[in-house]
PDB file of N, CA and C in Angstrom:
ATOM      1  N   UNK A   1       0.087   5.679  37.780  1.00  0.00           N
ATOM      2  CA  UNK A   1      -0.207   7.032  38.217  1.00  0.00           C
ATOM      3  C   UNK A   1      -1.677   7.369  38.037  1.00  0.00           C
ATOM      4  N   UNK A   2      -2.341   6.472  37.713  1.00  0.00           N
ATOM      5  CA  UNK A   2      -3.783   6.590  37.648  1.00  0.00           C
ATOM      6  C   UNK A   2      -4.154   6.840  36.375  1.00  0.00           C
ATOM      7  N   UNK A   3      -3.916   6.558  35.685  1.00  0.00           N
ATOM      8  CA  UNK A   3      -4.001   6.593  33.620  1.00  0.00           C
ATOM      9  C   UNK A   3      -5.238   5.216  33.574  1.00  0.00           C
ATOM     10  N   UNK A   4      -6.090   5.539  32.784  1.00  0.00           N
ATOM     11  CA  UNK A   4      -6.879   4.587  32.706  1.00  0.00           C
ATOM     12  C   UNK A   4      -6.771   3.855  31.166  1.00  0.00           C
ATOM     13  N   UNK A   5      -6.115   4.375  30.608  1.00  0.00           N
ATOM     14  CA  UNK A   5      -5.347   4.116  29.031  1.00  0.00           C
ATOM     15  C   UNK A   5      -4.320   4.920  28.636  1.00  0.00           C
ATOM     16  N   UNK A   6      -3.952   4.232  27.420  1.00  0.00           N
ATOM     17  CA  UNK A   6      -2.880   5.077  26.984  1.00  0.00           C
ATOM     18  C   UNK A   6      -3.129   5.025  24.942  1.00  0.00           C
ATOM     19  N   UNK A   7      -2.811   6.412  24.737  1.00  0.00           N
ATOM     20  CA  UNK A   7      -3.049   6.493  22.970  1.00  0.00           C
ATOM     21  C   UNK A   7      -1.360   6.401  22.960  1.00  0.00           C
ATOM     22  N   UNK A   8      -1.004   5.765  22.276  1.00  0.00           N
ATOM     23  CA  UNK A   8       0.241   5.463  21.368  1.00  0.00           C
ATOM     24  C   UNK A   8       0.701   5.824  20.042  1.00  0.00           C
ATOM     25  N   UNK A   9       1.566   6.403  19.291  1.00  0.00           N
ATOM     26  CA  UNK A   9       1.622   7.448  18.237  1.00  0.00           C
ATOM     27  C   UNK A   9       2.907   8.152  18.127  1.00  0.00           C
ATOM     28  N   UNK A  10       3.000   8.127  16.786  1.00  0.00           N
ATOM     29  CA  UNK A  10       2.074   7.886  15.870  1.00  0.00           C
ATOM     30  C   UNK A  10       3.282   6.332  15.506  1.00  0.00           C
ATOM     31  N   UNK A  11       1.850   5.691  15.050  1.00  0.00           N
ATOM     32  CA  UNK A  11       2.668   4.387  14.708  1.00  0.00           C
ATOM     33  C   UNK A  11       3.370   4.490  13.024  1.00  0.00           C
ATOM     34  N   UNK A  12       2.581   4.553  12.367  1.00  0.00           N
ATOM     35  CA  UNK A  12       2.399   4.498  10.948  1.00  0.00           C
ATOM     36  C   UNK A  12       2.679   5.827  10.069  1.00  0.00           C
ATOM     37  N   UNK A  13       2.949   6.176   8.966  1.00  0.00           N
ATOM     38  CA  UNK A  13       3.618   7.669   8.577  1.00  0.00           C
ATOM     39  C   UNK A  13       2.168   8.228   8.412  1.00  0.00           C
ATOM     40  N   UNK A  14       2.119   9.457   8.494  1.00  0.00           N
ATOM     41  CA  UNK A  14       0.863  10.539   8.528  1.00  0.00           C
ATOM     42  C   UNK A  14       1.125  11.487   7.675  1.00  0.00           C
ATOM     43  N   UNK A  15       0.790  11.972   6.774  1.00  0.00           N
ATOM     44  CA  UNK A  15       0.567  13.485   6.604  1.00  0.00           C
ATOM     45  C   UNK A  15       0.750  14.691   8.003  1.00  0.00           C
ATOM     46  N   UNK A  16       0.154  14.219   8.785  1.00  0.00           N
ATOM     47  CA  UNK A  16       0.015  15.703   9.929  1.00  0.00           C
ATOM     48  C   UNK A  16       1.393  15.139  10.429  1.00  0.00           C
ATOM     49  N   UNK A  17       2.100  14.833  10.233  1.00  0.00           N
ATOM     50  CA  UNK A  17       3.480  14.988  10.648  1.00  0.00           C
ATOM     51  C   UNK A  17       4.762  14.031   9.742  1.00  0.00           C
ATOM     52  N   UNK A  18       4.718  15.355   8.664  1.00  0.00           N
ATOM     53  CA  UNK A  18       4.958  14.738   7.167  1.00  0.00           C
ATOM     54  C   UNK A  18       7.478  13.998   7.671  1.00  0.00           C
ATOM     55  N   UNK A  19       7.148  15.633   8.549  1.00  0.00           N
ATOM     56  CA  UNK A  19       8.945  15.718   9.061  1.00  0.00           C
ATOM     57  C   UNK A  19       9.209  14.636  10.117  1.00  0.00           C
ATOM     58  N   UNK A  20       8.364  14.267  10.958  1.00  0.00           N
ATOM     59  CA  UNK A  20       8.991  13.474  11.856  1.00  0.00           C
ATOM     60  C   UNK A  20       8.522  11.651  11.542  1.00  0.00           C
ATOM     61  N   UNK A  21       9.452  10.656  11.685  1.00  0.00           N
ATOM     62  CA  UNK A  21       9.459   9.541  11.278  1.00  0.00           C
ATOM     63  C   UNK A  21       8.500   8.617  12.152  1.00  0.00           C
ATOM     64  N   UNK A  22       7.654   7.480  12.106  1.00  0.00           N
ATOM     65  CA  UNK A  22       6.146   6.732  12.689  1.00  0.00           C
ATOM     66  C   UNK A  22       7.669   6.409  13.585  1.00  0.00           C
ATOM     67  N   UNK A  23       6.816   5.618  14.473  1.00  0.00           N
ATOM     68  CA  UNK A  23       7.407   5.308  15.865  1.00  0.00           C
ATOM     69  C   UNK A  23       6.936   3.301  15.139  1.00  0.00           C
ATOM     70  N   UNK A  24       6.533   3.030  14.470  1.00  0.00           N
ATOM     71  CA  UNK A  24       6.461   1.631  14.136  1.00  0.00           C
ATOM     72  C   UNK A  24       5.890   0.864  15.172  1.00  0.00           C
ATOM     73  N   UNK A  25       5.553  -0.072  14.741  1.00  0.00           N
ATOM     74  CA  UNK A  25       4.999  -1.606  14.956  1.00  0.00           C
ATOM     75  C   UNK A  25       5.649  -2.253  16.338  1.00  0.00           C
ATOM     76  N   UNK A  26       7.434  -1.875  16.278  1.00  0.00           N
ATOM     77  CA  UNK A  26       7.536  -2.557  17.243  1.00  0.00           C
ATOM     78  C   UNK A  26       7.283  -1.513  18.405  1.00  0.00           C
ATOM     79  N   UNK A  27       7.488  -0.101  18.475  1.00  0.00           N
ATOM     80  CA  UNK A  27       7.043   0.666  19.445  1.00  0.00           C
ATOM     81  C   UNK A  27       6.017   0.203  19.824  1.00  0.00           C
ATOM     82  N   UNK A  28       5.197   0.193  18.925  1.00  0.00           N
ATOM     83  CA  UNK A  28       3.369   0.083  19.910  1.00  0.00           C
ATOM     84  C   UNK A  28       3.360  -1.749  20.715  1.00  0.00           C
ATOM     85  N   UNK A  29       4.477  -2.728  20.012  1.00  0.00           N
ATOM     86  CA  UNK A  29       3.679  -3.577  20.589  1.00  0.00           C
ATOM     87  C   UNK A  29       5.002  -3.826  22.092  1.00  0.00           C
ATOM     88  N   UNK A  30       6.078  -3.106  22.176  1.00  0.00           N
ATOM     89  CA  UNK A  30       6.663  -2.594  23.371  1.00  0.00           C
ATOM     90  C   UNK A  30       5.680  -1.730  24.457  1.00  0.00           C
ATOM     91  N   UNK A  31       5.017  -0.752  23.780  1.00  0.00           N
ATOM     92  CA  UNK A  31       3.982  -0.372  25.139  1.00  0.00           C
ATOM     93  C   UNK A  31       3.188  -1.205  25.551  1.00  0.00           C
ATOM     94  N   UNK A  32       2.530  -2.353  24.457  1.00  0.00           N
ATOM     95  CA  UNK A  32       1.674  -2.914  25.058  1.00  0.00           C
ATOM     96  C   UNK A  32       1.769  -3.595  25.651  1.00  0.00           C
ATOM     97  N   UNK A  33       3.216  -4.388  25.996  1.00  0.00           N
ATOM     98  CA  UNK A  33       3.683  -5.148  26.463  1.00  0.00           C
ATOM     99  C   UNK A  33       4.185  -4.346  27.924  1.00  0.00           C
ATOM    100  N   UNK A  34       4.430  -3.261  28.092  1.00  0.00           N
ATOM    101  CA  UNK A  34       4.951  -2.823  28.961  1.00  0.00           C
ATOM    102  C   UNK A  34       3.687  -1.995  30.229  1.00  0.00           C
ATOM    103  N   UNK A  35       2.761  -2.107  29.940  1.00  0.00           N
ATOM    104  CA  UNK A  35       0.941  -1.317  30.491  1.00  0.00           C
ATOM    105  C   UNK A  35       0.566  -2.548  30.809  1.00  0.00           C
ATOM    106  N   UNK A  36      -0.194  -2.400  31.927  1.00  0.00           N
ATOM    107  CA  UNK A  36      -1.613  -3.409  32.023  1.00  0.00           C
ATOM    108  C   UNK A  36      -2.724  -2.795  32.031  1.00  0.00           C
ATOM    109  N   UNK A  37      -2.898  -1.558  31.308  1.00  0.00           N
ATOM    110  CA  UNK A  37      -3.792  -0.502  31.125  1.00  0.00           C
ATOM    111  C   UNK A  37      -4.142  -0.678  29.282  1.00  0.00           C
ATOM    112  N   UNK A  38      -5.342  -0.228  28.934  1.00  0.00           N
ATOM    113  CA  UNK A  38      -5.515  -0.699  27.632  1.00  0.00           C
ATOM    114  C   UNK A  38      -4.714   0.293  26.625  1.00  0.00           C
ATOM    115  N   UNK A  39      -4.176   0.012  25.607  1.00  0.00           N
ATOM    116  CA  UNK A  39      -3.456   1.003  24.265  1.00  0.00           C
ATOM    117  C   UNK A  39      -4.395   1.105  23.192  1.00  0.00           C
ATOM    118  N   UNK A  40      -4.596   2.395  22.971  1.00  0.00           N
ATOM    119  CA  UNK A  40      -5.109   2.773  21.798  1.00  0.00           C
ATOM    120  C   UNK A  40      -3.437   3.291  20.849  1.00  0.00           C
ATOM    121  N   UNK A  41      -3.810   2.972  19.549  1.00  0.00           N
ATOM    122  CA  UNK A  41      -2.954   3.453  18.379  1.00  0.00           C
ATOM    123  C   UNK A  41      -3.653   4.056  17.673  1.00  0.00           C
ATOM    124  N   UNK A  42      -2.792   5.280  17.315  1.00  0.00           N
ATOM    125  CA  UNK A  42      -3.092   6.690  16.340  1.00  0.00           C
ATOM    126  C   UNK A  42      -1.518   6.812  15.481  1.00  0.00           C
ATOM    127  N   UNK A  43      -1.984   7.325  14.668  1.00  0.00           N
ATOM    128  CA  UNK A  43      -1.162   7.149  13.661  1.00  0.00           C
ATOM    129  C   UNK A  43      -1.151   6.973  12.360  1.00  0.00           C
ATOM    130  N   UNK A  44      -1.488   7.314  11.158  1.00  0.00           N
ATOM    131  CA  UNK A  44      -1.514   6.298   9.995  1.00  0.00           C
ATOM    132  C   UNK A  44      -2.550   5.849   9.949  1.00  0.00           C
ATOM    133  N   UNK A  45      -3.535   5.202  10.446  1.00  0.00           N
ATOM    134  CA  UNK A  45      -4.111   4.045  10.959  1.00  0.00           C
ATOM    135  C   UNK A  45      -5.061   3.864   9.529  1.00  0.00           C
ATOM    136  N   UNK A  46      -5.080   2.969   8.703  1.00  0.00           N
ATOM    137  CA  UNK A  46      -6.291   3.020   7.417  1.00  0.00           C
ATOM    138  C   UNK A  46      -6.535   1.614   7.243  1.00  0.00           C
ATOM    139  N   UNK A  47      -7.761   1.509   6.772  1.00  0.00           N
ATOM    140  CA  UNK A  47      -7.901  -0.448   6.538  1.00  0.00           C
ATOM    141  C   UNK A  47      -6.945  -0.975   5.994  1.00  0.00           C
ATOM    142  N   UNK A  48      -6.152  -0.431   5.339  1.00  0.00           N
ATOM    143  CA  UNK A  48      -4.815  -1.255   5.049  1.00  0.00           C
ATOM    144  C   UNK A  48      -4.002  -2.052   6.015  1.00  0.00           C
ATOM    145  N   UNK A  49      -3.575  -1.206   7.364  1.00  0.00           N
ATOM    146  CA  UNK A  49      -2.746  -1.560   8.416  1.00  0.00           C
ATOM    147  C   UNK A  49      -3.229  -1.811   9.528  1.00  0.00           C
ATOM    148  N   UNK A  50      -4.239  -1.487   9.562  1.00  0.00           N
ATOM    149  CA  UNK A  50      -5.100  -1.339  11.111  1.00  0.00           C
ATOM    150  C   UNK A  50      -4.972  -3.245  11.363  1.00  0.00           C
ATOM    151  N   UNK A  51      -4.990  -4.139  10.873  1.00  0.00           N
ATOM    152  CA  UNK A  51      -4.859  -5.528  11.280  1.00  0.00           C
ATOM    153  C   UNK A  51      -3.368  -5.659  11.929  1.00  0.00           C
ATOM    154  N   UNK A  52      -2.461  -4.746  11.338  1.00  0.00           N
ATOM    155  CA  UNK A  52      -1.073  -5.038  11.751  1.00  0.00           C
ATOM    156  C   UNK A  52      -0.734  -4.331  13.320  1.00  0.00           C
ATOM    157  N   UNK A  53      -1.601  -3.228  13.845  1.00  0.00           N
ATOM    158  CA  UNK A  53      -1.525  -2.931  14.622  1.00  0.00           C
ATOM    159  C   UNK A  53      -2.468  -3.574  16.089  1.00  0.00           C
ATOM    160  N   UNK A  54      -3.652  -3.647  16.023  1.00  0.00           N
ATOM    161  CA  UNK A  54      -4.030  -4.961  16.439  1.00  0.00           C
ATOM    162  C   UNK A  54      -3.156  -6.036  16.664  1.00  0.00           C
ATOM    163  N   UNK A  55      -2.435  -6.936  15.791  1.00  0.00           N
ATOM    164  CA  UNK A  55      -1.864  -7.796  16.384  1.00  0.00           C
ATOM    165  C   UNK A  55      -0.083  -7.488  16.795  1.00  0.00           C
ATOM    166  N   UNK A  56      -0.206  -6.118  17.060  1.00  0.00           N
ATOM    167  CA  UNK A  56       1.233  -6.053  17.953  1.00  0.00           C
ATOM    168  C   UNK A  56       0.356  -5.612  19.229  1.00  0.00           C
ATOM    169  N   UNK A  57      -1.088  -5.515  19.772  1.00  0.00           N
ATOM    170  CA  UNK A  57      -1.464  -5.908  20.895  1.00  0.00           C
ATOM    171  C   UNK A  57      -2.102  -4.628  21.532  1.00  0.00           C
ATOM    172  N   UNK A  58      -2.201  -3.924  20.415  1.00  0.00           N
ATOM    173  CA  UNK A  58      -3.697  -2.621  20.784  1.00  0.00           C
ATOM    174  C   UNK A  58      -4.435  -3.449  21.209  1.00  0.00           C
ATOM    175  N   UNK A  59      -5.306  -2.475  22.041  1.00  0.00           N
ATOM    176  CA  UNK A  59      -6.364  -2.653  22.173  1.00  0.00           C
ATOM    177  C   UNK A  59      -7.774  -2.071  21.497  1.00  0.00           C
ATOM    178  N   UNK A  60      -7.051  -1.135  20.756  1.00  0.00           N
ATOM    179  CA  UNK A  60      -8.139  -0.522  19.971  1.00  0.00           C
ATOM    180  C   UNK A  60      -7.323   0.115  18.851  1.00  0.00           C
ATOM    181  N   UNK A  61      -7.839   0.949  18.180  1.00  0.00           N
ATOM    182  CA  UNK A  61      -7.016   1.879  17.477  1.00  0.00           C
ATOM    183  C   UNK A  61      -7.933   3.759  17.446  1.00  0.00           C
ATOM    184  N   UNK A  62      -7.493   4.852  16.936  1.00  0.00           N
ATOM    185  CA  UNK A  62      -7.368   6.138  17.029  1.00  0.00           C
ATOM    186  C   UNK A  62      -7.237   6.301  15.569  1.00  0.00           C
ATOM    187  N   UNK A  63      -8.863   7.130  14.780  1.00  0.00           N
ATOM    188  CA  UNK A  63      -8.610   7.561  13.422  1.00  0.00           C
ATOM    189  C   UNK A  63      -8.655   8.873  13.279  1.00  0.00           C
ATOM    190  N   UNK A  64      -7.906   9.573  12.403  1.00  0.00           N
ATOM    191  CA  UNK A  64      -8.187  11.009  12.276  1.00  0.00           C
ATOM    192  C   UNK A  64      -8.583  11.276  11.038  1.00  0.00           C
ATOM    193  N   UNK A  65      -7.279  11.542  10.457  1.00  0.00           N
ATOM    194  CA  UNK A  65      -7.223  11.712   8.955  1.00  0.00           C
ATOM    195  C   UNK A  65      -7.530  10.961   8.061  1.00  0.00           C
ATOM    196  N   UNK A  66      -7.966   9.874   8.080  1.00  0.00           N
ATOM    197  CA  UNK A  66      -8.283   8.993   7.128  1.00  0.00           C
ATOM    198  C   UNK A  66     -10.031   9.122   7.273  1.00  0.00           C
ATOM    199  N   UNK A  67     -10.267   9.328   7.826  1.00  0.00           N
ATOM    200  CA  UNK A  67     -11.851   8.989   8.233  1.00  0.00           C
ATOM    201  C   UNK A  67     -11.548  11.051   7.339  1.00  0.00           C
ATOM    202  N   UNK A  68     -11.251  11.669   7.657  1.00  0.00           N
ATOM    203  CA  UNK A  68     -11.141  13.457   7.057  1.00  0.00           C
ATOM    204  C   UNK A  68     -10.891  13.443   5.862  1.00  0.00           C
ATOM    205  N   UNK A  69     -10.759  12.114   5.325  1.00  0.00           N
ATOM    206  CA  UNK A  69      -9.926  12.238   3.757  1.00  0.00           C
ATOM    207  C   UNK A  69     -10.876  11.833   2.657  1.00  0.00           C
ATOM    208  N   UNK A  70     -11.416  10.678   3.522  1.00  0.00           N
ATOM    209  CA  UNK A  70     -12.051   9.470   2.617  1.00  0.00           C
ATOM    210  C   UNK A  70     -13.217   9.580   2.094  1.00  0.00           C
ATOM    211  N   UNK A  71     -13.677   8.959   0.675  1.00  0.00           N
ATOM    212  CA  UNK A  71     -14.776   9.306   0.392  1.00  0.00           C
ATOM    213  C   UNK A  71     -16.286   9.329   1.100  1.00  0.00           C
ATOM    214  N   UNK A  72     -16.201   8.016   2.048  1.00  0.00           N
ATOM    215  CA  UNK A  72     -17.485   7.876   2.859  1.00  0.00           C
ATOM    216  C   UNK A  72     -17.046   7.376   3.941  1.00  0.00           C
ATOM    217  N   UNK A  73     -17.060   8.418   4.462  1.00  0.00           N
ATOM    218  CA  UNK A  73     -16.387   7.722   6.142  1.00  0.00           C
ATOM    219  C   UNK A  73     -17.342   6.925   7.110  1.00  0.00           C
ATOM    220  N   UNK A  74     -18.678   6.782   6.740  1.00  0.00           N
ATOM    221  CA  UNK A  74     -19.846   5.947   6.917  1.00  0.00           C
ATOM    222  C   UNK A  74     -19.265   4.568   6.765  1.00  0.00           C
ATOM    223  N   UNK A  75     -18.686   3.844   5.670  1.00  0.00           N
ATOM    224  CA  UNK A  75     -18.349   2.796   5.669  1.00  0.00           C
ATOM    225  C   UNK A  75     -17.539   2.345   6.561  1.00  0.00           C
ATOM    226  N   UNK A  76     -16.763   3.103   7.389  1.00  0.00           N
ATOM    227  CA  UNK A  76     -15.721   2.347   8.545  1.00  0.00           C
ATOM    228  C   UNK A  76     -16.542   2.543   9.934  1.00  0.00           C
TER     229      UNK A  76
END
């Protein structure tokens, strides 16, 4: 329909949406599998996991809160 990407979300559990449950790992790597358009993931996303999402086949990833939280958000 003319989408030039797609953000995917939330993968991973968040604070900004403490009530509703992450959509997981295998969600995101089902869209990516299902687009020939690039996926960004939002969600959770912190140097902890961000490798795990990557290899279910982002193409990028989407930070919010972690970069809002962290002591020096310069370092990422």
């Amino acid at each position: 329909m003319g989408a030039a990407y797609l953000i995917a979300g939330h993968i991973f559990q968040t604070d900004c949406k403490k009530e509703v449950p992450p959509r997981g790992l295998d969600f995101l790597k089902q869209v990516c599998e299902s687009v020939s358009i690039p996926v960004f993931a939002i969600g959770g996303i912190t140097q902890f996991n961000v490798n795990d999402a990557l290899k279910a086949g982002t193409d990028g990833i989407c930070v919010m809160s972690h970069l809002m939280t962290c002591e020096n958000p310069g370092l990422y």
